[in-house]
N, C-alpha and C. Protein backbone atom coordinates (compact mmCIF):
# COMPACT_ATOMS: atom_id res chain seq x y z
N UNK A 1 9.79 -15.57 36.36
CA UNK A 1 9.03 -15.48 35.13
C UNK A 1 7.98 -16.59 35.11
N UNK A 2 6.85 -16.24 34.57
CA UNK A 2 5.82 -17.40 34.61
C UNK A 2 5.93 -18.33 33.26
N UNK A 3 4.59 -18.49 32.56
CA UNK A 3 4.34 -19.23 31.27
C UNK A 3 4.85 -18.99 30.69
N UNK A 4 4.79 -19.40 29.27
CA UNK A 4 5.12 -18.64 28.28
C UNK A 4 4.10 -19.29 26.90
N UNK A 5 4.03 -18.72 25.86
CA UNK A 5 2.76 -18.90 24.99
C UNK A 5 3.77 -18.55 23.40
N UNK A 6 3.10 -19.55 22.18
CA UNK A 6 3.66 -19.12 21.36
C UNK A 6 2.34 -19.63 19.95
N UNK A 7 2.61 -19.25 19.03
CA UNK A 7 1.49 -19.50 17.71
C UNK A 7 1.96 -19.61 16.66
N UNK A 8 1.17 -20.60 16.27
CA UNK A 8 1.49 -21.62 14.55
C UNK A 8 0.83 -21.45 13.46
N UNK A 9 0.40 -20.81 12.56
CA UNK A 9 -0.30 -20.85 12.30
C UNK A 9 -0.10 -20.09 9.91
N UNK A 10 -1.53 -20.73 9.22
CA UNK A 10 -0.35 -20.37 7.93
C UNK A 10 -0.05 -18.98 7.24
N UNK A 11 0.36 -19.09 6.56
CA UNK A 11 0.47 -17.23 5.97
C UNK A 11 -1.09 -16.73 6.32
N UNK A 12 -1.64 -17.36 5.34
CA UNK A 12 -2.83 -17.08 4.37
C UNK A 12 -4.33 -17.41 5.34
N UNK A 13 -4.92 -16.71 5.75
CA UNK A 13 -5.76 -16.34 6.54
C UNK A 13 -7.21 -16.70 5.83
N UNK A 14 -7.30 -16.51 4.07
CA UNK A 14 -7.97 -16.73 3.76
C UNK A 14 -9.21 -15.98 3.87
N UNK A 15 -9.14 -14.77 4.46
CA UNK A 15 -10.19 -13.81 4.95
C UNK A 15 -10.90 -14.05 5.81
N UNK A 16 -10.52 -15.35 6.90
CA UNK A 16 -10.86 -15.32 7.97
C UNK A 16 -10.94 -14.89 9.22
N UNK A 17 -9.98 -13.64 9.19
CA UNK A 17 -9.72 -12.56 10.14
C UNK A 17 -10.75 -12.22 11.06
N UNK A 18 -11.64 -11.87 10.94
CA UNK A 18 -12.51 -11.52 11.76
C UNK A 18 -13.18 -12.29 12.04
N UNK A 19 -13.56 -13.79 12.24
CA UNK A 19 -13.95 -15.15 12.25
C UNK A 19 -12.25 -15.43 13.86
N UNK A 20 -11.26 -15.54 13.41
CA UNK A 20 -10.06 -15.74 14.28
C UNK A 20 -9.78 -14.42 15.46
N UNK A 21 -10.20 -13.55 14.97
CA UNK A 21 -9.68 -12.21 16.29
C UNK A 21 -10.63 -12.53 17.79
N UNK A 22 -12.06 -12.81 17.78
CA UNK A 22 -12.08 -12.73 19.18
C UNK A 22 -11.89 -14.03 19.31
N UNK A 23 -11.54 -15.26 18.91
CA UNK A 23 -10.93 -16.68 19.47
C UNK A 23 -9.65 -16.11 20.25
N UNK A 24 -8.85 -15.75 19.50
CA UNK A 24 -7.62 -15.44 19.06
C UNK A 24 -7.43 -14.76 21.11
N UNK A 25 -7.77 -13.63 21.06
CA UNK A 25 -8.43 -13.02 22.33
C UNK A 25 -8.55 -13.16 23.24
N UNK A 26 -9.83 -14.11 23.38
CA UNK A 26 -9.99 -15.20 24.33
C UNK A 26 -9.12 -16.15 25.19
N UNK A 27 -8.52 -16.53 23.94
CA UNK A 27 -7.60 -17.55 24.18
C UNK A 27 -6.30 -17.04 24.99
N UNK A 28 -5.66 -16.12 24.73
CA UNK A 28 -4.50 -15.12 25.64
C UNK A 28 -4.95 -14.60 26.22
N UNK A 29 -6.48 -13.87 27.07
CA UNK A 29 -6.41 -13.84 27.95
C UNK A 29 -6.79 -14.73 28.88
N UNK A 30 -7.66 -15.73 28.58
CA UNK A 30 -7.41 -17.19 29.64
C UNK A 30 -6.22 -17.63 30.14
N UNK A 31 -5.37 -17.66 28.77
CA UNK A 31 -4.05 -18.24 29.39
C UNK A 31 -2.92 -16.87 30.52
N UNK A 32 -3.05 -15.69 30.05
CA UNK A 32 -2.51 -14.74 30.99
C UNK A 32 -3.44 -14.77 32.53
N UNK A 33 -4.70 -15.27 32.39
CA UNK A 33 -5.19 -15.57 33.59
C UNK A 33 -4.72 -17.01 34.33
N UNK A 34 -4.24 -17.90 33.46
CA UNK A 34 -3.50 -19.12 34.11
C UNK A 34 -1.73 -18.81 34.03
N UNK A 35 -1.13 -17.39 33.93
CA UNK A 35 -0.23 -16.99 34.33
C UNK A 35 0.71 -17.00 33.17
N UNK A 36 0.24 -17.19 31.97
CA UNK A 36 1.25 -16.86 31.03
C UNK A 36 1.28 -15.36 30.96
N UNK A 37 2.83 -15.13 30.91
CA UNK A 37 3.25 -13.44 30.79
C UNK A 37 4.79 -13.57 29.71
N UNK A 38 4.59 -14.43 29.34
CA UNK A 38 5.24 -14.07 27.61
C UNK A 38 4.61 -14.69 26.68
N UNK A 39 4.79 -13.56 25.67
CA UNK A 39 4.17 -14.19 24.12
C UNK A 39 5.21 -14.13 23.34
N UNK A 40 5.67 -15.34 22.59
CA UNK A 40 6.60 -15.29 21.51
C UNK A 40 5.96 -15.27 20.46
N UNK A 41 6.20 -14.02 19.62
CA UNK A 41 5.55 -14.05 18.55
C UNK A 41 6.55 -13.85 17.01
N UNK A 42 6.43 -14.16 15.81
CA UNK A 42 6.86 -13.94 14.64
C UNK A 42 5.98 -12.74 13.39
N UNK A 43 6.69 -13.07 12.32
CA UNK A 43 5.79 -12.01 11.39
C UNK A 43 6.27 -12.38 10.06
N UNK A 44 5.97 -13.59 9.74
CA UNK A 44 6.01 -14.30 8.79
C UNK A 44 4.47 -14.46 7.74
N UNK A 45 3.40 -13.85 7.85
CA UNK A 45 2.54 -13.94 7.60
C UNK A 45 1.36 -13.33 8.31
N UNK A 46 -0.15 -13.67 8.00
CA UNK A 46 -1.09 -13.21 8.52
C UNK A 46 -1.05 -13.57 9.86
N UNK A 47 -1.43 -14.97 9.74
CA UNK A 47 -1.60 -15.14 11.50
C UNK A 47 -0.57 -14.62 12.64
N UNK A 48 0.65 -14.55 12.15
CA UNK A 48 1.84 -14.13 13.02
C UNK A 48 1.12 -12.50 13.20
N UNK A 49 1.33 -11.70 12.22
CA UNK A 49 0.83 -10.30 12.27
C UNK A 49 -0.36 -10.22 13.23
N UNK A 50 -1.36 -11.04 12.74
CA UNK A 50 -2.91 -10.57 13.76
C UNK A 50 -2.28 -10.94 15.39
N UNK A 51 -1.84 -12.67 15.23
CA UNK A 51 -1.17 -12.33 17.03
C UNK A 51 -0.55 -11.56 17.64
N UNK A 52 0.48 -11.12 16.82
CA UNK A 52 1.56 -9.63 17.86
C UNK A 52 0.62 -8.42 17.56
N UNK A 53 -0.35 -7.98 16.82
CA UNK A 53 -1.33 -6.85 17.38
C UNK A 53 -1.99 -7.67 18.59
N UNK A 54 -2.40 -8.38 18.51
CA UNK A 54 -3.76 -9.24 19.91
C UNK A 54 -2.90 -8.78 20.88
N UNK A 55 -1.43 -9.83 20.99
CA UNK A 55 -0.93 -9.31 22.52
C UNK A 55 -0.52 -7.87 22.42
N UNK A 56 0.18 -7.52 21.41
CA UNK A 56 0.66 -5.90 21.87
C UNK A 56 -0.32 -5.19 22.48
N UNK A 57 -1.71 -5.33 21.88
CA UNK A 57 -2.97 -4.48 22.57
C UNK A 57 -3.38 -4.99 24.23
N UNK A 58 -3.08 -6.21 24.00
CA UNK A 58 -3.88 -6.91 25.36
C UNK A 58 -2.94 -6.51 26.53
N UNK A 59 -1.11 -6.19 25.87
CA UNK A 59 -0.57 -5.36 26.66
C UNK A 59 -0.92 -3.84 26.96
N UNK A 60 -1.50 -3.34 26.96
CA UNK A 60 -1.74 -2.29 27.31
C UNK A 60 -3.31 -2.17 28.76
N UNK A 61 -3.61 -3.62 28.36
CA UNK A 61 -4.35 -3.94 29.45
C UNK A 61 -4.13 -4.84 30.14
N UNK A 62 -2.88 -5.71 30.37
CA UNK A 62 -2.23 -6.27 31.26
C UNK A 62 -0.61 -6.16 31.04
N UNK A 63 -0.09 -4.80 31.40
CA UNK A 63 1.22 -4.50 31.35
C UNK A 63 2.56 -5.47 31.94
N UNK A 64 2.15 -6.36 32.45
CA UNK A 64 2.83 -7.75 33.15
C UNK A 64 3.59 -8.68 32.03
N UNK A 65 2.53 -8.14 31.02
CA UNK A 65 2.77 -9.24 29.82
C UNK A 65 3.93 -8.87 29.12
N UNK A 66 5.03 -9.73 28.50
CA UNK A 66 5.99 -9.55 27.25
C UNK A 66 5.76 -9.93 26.02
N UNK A 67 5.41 -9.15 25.07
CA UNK A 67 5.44 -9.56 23.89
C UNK A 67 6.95 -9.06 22.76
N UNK A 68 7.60 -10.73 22.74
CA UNK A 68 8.48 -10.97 22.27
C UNK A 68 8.97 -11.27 20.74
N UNK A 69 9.13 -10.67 19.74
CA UNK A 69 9.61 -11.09 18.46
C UNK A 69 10.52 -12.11 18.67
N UNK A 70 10.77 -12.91 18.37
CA UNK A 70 11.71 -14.53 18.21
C UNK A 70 12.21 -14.27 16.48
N UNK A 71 13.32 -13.70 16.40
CA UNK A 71 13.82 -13.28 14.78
C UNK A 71 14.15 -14.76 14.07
N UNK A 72 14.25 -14.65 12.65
CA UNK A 72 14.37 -15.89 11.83
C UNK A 72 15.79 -15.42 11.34
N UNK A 73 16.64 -13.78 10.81
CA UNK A 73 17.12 -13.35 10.26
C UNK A 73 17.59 -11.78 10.52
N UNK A 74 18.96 -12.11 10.97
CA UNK A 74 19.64 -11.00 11.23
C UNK A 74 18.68 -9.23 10.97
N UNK A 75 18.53 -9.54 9.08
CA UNK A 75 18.14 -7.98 9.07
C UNK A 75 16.47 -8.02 9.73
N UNK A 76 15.87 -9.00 9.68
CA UNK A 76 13.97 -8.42 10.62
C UNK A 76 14.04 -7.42 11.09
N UNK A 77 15.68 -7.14 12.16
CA UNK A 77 15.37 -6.39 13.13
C UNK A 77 15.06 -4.64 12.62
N UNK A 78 15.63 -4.67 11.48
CA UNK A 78 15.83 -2.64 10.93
C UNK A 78 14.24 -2.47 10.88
N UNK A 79 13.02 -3.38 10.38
CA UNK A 79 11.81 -3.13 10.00
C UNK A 79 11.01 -3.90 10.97
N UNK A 80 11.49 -3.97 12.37
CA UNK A 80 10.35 -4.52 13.16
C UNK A 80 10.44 -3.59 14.55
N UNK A 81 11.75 -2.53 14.96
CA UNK A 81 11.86 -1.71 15.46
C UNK A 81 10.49 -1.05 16.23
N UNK A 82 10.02 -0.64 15.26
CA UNK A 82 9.00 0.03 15.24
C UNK A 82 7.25 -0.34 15.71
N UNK A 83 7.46 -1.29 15.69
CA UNK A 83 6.66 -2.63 16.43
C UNK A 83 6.84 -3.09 18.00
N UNK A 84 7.83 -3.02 18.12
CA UNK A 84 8.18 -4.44 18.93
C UNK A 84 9.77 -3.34 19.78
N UNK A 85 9.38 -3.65 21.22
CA UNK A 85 10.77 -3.49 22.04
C UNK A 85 11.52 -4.49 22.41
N UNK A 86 10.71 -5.88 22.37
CA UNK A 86 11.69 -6.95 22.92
C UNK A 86 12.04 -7.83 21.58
N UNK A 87 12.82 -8.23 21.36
CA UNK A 87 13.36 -9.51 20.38
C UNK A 87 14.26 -10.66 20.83
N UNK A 88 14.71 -11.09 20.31
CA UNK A 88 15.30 -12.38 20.61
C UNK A 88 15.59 -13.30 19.61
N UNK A 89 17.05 -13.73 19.16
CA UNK A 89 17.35 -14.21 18.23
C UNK A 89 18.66 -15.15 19.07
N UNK A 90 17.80 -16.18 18.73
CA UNK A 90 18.82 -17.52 19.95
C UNK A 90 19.71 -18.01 19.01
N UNK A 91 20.59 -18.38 19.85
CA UNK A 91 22.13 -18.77 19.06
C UNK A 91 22.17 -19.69 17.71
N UNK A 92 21.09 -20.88 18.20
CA UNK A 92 21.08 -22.19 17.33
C UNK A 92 20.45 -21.36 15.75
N UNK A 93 19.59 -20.36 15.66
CA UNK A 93 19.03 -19.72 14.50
C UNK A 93 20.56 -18.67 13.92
N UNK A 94 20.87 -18.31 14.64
CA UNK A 94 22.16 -17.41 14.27
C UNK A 94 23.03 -18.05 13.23
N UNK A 95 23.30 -19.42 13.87
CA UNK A 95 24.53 -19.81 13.24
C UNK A 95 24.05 -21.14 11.84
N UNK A 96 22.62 -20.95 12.03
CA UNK A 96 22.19 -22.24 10.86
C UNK A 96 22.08 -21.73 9.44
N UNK A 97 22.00 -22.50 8.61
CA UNK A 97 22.31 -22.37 7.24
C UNK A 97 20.48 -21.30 6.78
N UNK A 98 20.75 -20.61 6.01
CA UNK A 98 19.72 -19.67 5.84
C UNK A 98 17.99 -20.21 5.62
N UNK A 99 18.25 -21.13 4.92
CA UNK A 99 17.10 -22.28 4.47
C UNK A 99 16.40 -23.07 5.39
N UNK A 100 17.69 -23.12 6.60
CA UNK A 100 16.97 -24.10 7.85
C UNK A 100 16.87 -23.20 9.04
N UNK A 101 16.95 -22.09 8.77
CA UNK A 101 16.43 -20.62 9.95
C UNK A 101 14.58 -20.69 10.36
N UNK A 102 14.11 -20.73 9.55
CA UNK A 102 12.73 -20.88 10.36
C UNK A 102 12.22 -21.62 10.95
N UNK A 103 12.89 -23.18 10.29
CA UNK A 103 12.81 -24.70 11.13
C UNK A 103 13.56 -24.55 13.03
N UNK A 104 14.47 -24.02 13.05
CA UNK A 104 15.19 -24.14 13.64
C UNK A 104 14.32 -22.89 14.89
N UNK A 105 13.93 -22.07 14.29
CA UNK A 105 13.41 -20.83 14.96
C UNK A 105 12.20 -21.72 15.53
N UNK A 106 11.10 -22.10 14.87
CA UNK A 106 9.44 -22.88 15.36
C UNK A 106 10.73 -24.13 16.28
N UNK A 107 11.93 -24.64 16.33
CA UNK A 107 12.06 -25.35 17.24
C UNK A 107 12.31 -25.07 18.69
N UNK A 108 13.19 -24.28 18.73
CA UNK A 108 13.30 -22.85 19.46
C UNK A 108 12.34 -23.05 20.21
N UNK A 109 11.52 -22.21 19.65
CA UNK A 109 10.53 -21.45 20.25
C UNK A 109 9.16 -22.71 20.68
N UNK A 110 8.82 -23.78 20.49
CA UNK A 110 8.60 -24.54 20.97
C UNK A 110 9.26 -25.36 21.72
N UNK A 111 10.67 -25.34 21.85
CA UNK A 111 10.92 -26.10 23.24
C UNK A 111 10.70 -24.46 24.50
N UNK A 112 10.63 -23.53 24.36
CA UNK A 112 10.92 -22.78 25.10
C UNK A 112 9.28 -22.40 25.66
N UNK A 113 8.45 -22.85 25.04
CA UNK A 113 7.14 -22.18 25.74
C UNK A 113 6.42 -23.62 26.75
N UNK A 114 5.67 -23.06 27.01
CA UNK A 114 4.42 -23.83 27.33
C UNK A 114 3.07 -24.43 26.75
N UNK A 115 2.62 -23.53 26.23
CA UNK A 115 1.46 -22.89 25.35
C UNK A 115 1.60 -22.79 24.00
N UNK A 116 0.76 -23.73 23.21
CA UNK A 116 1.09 -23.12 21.43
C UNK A 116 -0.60 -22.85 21.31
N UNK A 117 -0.50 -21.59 20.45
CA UNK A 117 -1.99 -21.20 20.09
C UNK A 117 -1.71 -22.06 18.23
N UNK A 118 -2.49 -22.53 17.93
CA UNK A 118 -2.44 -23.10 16.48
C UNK A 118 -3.73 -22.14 15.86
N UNK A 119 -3.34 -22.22 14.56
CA UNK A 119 -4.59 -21.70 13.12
C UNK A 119 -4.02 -22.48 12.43
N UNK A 120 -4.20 -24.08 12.00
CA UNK A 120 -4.18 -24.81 10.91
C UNK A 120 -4.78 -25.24 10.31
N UNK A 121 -5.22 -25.10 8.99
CA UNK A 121 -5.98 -26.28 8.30
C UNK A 121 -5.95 -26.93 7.60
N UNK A 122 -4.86 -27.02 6.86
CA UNK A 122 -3.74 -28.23 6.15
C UNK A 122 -3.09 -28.78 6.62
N UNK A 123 -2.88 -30.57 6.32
CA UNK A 123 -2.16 -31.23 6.56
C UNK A 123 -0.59 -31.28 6.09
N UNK A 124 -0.17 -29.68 5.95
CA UNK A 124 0.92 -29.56 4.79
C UNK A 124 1.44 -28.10 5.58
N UNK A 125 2.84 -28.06 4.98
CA UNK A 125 3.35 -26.85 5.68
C UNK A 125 4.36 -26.31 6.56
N UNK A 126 4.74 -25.57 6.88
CA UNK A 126 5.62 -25.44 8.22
C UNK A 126 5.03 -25.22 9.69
N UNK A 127 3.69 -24.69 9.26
CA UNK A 127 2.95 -24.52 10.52
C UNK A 127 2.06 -25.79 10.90
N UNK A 128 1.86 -26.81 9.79
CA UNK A 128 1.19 -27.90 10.22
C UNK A 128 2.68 -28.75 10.67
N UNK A 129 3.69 -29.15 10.30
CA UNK A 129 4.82 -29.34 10.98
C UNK A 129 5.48 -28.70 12.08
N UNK A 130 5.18 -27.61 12.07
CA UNK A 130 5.29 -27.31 13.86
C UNK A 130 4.17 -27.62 14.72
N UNK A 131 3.68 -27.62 14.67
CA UNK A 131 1.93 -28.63 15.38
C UNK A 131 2.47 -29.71 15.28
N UNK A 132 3.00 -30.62 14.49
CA UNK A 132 3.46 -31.97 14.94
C UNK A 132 4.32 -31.98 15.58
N UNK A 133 5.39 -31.15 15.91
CA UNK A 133 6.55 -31.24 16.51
C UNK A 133 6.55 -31.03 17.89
N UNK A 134 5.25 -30.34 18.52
CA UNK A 134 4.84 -29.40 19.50
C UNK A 134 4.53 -30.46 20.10
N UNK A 135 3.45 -31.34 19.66
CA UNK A 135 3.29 -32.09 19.99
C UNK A 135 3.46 -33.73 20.39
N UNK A 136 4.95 -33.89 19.52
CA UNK A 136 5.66 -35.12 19.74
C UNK A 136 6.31 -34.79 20.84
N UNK A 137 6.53 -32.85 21.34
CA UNK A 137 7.25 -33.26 22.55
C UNK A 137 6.53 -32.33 23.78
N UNK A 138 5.28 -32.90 23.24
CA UNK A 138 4.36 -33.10 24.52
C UNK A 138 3.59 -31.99 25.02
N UNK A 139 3.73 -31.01 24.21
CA UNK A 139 3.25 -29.19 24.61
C UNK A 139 1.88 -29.34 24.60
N UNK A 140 1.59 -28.04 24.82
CA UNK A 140 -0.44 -27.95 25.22
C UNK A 140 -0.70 -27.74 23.92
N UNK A 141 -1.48 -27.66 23.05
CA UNK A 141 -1.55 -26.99 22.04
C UNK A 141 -2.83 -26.75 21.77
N UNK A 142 -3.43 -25.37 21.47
CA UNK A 142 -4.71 -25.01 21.67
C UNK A 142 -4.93 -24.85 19.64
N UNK A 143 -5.77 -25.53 19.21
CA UNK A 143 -6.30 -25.18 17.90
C UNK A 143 -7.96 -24.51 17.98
N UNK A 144 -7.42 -23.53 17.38
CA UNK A 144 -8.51 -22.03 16.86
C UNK A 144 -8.90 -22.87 15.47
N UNK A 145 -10.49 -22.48 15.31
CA UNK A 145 -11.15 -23.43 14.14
C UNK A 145 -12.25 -22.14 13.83
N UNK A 146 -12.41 -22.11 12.73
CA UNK A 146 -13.21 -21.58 11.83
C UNK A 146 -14.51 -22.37 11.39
């Protein structure tokens, strides 16, 4: 297995959507050209949503690639089916108290990649706290700017 790639980023998009999609783009396929072939992705919000369309599509033009749901919560899985063939719900999120499931999930999933794509622009948050965390333990972390 090669790289692996994951994204931070806040609910609220702010209607910057189409300002973030061809960064967004760009950015996964550079890195699938420097050999990342998993994307861990969530669906906690806007930015989570626009990334797992980017890779799901970009899979269809580099079939090599995995795009992975990383679950926060047992039920995700009945309403993400339909989306998504791969998931993954690691032990340490399974067994944590319900409140500390998403902390525990952005930890996860940042010790496990290589690659963090960021959309932050508050100094506040869970996604500006996973950007710090990414980076206290040393990850690449690419920030997308508007």
């Amino acid at each position: 297995m090669g790289k692996k790639c994951a994204f931070f980023g806040h609910r609220d998009l702010c209607g910057k959507s189409d300002e973030i999609i061809p960064k967004l783009q760009k950015a996964m396929i550079d890195l699938i050209h420097q050999g990342v072939d998993v994307f861990y992705v969530g669906n906690h919000g806007e930015f989570d949503i626009l990334c797992s369309k980017i890779a799901r599509d970009l899979k269809t033009i580099y079939p090599e690639i995995q795009v992975i749901a990383v679950l926060c919560y047992p039920n995700e899985l009945q309403y993400l089916k339909c989306q998504f063939t791969d998931f993954l719900m690691p032990l340490e999120i399974e067994s944590a108290p319900k409140r500390a499931c998403i902390i525990k999930r952005n930890q996860w999933v940042i010790k496990n990649s290589d690659y963090i794509i960021s959309y932050t622009r508050y100094k506040i948050g869970g996604a500006y706290q996973a950007i710090q965390y990414a980076k206290k333990n040393h990850k690449n972390v690419m920030q997308i700017s508007t």
